[in-house]
N, C-alpha and C. Protein backbone atom coordinates (compact mmCIF):
# COMPACT_ATOMS: atom_id res chain seq x y z
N UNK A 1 93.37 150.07 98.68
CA UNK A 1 94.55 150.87 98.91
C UNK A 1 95.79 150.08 98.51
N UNK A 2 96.38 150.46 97.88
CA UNK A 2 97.87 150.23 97.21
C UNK A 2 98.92 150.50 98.42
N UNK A 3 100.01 149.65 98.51
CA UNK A 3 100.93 150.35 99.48
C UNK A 3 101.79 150.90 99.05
N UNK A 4 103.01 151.40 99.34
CA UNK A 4 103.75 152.54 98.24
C UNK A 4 105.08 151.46 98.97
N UNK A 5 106.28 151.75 98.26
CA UNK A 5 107.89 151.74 98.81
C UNK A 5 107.87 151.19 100.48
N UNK A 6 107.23 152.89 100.65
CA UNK A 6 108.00 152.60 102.34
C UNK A 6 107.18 151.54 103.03
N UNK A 7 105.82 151.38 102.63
CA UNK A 7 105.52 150.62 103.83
C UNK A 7 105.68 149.02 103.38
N UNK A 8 106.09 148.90 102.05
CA UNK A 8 106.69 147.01 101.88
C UNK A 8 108.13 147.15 102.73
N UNK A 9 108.78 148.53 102.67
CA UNK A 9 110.13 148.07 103.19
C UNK A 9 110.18 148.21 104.30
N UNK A 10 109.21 148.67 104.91
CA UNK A 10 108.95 148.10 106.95
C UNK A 10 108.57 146.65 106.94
N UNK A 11 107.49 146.34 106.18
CA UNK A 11 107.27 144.99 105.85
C UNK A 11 109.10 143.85 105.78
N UNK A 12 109.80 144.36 104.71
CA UNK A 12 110.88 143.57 104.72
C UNK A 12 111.35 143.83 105.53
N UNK A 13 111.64 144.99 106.17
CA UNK A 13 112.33 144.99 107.58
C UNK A 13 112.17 144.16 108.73
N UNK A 14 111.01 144.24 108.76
CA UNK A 14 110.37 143.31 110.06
C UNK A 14 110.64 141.70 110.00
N UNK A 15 110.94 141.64 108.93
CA UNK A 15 111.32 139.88 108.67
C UNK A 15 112.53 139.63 108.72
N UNK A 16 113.09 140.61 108.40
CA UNK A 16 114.76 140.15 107.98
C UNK A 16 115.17 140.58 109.26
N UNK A 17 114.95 141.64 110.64
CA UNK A 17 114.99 141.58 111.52
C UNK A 17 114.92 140.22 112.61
N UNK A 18 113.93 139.54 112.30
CA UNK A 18 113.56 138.47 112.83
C UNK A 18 113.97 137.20 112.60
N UNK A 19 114.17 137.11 111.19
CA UNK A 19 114.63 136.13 110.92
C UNK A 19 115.95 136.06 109.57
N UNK A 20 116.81 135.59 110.86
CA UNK A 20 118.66 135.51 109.92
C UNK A 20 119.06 134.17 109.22
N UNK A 21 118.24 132.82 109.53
CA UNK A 21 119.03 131.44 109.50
C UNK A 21 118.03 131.33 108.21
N UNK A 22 118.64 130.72 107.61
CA UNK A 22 118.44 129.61 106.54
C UNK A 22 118.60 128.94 106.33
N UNK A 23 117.32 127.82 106.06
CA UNK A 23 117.03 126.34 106.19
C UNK A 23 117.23 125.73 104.51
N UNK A 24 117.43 124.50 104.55
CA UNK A 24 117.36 123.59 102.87
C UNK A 24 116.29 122.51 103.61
N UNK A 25 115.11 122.60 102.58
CA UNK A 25 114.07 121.33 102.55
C UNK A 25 113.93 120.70 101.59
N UNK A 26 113.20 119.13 101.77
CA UNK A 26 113.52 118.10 100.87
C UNK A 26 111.86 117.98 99.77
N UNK A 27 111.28 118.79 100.71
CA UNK A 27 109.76 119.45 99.99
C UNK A 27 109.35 120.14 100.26
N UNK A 28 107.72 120.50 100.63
CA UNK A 28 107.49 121.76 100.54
C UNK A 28 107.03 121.89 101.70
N UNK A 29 107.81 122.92 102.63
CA UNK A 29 107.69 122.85 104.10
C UNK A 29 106.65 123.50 105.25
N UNK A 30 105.62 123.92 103.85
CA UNK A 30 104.20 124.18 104.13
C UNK A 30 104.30 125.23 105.50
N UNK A 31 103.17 125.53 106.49
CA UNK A 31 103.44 126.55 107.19
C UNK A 31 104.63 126.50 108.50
N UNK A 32 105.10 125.58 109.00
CA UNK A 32 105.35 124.89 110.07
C UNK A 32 107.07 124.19 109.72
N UNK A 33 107.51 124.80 108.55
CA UNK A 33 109.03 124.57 108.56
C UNK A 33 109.39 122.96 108.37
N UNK A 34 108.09 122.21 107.92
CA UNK A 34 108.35 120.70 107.36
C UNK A 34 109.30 120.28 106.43
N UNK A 35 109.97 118.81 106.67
CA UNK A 35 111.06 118.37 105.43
C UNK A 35 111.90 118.81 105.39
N UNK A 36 112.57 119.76 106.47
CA UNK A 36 114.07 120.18 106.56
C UNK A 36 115.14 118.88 106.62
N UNK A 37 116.28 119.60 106.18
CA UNK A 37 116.82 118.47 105.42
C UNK A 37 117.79 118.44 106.98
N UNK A 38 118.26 117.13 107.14
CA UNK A 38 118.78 116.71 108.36
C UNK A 38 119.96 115.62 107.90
N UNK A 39 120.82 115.24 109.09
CA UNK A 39 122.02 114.07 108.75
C UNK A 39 123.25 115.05 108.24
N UNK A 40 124.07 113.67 108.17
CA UNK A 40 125.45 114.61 107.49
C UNK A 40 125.92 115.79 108.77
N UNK A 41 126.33 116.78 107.94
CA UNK A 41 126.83 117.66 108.80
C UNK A 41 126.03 119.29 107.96
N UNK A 42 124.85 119.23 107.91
CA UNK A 42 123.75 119.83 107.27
C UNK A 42 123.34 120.83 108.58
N UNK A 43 123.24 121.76 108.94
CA UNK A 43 123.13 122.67 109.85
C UNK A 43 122.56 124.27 108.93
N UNK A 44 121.33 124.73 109.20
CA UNK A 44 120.69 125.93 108.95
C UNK A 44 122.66 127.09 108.80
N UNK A 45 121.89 128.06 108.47
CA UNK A 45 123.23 129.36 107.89
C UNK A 45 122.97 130.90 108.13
N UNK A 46 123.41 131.56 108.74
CA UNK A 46 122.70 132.54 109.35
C UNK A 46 123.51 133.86 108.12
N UNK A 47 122.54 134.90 107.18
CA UNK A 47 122.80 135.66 106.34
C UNK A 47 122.80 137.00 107.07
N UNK A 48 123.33 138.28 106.27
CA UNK A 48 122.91 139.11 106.99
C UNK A 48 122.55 140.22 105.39
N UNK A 49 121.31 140.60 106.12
CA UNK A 49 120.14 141.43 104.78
C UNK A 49 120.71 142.84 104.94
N UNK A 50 120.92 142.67 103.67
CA UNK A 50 121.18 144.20 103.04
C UNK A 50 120.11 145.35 103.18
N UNK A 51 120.28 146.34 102.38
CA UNK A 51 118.94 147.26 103.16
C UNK A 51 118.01 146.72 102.03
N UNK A 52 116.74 147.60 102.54
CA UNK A 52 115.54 147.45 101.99
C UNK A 52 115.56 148.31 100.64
N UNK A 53 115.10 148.05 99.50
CA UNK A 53 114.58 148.70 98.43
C UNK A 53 113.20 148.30 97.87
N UNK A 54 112.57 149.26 97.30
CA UNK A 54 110.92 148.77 96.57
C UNK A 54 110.10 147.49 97.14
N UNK A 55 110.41 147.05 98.44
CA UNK A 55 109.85 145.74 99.27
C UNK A 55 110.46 145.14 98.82
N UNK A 56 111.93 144.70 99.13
CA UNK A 56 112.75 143.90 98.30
C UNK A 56 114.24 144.16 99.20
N UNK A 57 114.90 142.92 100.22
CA UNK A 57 115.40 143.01 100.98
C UNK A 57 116.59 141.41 100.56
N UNK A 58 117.84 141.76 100.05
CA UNK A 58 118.72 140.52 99.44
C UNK A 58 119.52 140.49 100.64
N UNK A 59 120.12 138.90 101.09
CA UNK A 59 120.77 138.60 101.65
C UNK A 59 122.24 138.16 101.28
N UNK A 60 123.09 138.04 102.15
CA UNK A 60 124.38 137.49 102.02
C UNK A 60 124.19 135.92 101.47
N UNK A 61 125.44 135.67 100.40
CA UNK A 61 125.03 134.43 100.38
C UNK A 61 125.38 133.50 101.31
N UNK A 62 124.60 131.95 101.60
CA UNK A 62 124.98 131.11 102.21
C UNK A 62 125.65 130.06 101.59
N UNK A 63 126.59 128.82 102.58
CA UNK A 63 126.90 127.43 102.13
C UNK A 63 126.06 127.22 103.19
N UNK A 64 125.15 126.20 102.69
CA UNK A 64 124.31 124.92 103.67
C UNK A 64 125.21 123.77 102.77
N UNK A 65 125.79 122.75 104.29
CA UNK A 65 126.47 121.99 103.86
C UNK A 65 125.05 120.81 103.91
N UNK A 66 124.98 119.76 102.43
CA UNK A 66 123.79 118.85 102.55
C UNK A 66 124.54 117.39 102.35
N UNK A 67 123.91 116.67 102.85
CA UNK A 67 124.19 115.19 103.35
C UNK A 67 123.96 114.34 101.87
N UNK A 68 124.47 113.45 101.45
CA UNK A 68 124.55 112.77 99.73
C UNK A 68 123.00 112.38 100.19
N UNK A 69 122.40 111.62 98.85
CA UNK A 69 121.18 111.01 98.58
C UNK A 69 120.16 112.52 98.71
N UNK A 70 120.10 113.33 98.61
CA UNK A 70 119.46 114.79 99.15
C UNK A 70 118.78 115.44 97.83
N UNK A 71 117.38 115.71 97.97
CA UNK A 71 117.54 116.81 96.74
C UNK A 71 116.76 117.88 97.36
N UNK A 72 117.15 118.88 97.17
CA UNK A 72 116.17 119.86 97.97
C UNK A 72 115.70 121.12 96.95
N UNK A 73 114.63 121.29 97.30
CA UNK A 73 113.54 121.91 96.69
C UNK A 73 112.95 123.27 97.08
N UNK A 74 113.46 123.60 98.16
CA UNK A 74 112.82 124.49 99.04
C UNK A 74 113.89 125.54 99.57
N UNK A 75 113.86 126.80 100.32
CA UNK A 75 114.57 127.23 101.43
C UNK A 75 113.94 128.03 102.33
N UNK A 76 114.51 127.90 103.25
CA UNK A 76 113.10 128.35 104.37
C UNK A 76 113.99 129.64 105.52
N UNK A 77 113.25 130.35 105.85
CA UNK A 77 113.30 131.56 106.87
C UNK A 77 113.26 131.11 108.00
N UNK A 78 114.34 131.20 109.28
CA UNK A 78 113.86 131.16 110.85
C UNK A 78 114.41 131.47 111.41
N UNK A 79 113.94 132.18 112.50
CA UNK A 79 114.47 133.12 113.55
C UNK A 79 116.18 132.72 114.58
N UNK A 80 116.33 130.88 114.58
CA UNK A 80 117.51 130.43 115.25
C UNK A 80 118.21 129.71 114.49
N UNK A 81 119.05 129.36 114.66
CA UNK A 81 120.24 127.66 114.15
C UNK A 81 119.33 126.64 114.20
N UNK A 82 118.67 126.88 115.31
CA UNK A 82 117.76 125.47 115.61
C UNK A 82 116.78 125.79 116.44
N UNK A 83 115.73 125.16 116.51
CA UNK A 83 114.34 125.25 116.60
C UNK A 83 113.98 126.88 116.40
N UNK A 84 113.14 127.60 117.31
CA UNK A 84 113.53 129.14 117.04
C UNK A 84 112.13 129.11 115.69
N UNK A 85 111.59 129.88 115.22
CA UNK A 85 110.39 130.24 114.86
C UNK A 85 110.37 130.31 113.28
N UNK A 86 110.02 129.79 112.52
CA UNK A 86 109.91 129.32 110.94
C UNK A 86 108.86 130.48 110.44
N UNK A 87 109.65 131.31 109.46
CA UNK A 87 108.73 131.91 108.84
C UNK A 87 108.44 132.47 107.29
N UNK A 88 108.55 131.09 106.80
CA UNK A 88 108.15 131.05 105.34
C UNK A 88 109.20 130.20 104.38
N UNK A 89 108.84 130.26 103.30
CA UNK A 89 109.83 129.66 102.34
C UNK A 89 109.66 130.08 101.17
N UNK A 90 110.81 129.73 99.97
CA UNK A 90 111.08 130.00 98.82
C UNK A 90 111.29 128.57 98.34
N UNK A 91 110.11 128.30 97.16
CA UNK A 91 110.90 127.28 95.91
C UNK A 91 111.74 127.66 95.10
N UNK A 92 112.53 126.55 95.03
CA UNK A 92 113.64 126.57 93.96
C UNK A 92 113.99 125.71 93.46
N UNK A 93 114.78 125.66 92.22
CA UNK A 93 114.74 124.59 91.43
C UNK A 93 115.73 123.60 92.01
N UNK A 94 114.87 122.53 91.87
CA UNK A 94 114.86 121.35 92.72
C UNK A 94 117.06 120.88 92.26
N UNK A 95 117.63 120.80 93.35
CA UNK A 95 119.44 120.53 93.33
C UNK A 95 119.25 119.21 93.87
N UNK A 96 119.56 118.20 92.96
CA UNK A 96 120.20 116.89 93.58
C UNK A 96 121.66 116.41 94.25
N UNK A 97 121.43 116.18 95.49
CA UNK A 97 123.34 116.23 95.94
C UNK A 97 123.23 114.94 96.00
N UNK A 98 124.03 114.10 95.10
CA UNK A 98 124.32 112.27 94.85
C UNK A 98 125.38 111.88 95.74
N UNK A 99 126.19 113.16 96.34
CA UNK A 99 127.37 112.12 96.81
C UNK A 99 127.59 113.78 98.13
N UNK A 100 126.51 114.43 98.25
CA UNK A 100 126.52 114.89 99.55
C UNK A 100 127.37 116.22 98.62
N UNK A 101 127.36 117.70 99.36
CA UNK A 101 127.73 118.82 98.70
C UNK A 101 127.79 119.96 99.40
N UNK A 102 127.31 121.08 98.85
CA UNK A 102 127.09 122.56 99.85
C UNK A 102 126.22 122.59 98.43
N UNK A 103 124.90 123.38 99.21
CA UNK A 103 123.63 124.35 98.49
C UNK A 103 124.32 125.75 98.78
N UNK A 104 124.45 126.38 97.63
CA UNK A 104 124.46 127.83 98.05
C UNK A 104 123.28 128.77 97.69
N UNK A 105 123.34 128.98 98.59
CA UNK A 105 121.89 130.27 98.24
C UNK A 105 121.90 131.97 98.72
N UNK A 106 121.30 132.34 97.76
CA UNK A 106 121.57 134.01 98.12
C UNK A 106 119.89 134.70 98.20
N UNK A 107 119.54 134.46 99.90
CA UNK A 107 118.50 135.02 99.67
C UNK A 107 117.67 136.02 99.64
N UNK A 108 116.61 136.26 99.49
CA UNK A 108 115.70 137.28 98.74
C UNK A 108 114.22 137.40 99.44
N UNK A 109 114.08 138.68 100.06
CA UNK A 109 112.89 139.00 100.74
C UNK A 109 112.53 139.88 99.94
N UNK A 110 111.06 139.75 99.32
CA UNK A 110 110.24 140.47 98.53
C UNK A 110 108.34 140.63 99.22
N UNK A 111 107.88 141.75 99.57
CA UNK A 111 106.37 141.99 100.13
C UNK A 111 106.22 142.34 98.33
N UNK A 112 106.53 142.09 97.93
CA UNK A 112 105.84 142.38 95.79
C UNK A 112 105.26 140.73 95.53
């Protein structure tokens, strides 16, 4: 069975419901929200998701402010600012911050 529209965009619903903050990791943060990037004045960013289309749910963009020596690779989904429930991630092409910066990211919930 194939799913159609509506039921990926309950699917995106249910996530973007749950989870608003967005994390920057320094690898790949596997199931459990590993390698979040820490120091500096680096603090998760809370987006707010636009509606749902074709299982496909875009967010506001963020500044994650990141600490120099940093390269991050990753961005990750979770339910708080801090601790609060990790649920998933996106690679991306790997941003080196040499002298410390802001990551901006605009993210993207897709059940496709």
């Amino acid at each position: 069975m194939a799913l159609n529209s509506n039921a990926l965009n309950v699917m995106v619903n249910a996530l973007a419901a749950a989870g608003t903050y967005i994390s920057a990791h320094t690898a790949d943060p596997s199931t459990g929200g590993a390698n979040e990037v820490t120091g500096g004045s680096y603090a998760r960013q809370q987006t707010t998701w636009g509606a749902a289309s074709n299982g496909t749910r875009a967010g506001s963009q963020v500044t994650i402010p990141i600490p120099a020596a940093t390269t991050v690779t990753h961005w990750g989904v979770w339910s708080a600012a801090t601790g609060g429930t990790f649920y998933g991630f996106y690679d991306m092409a790997d941003e080196t911050f040499t002298s410390g910066g802001n990551l901006l990211v605009t993210p993207t919930l897709s059940a496709v």
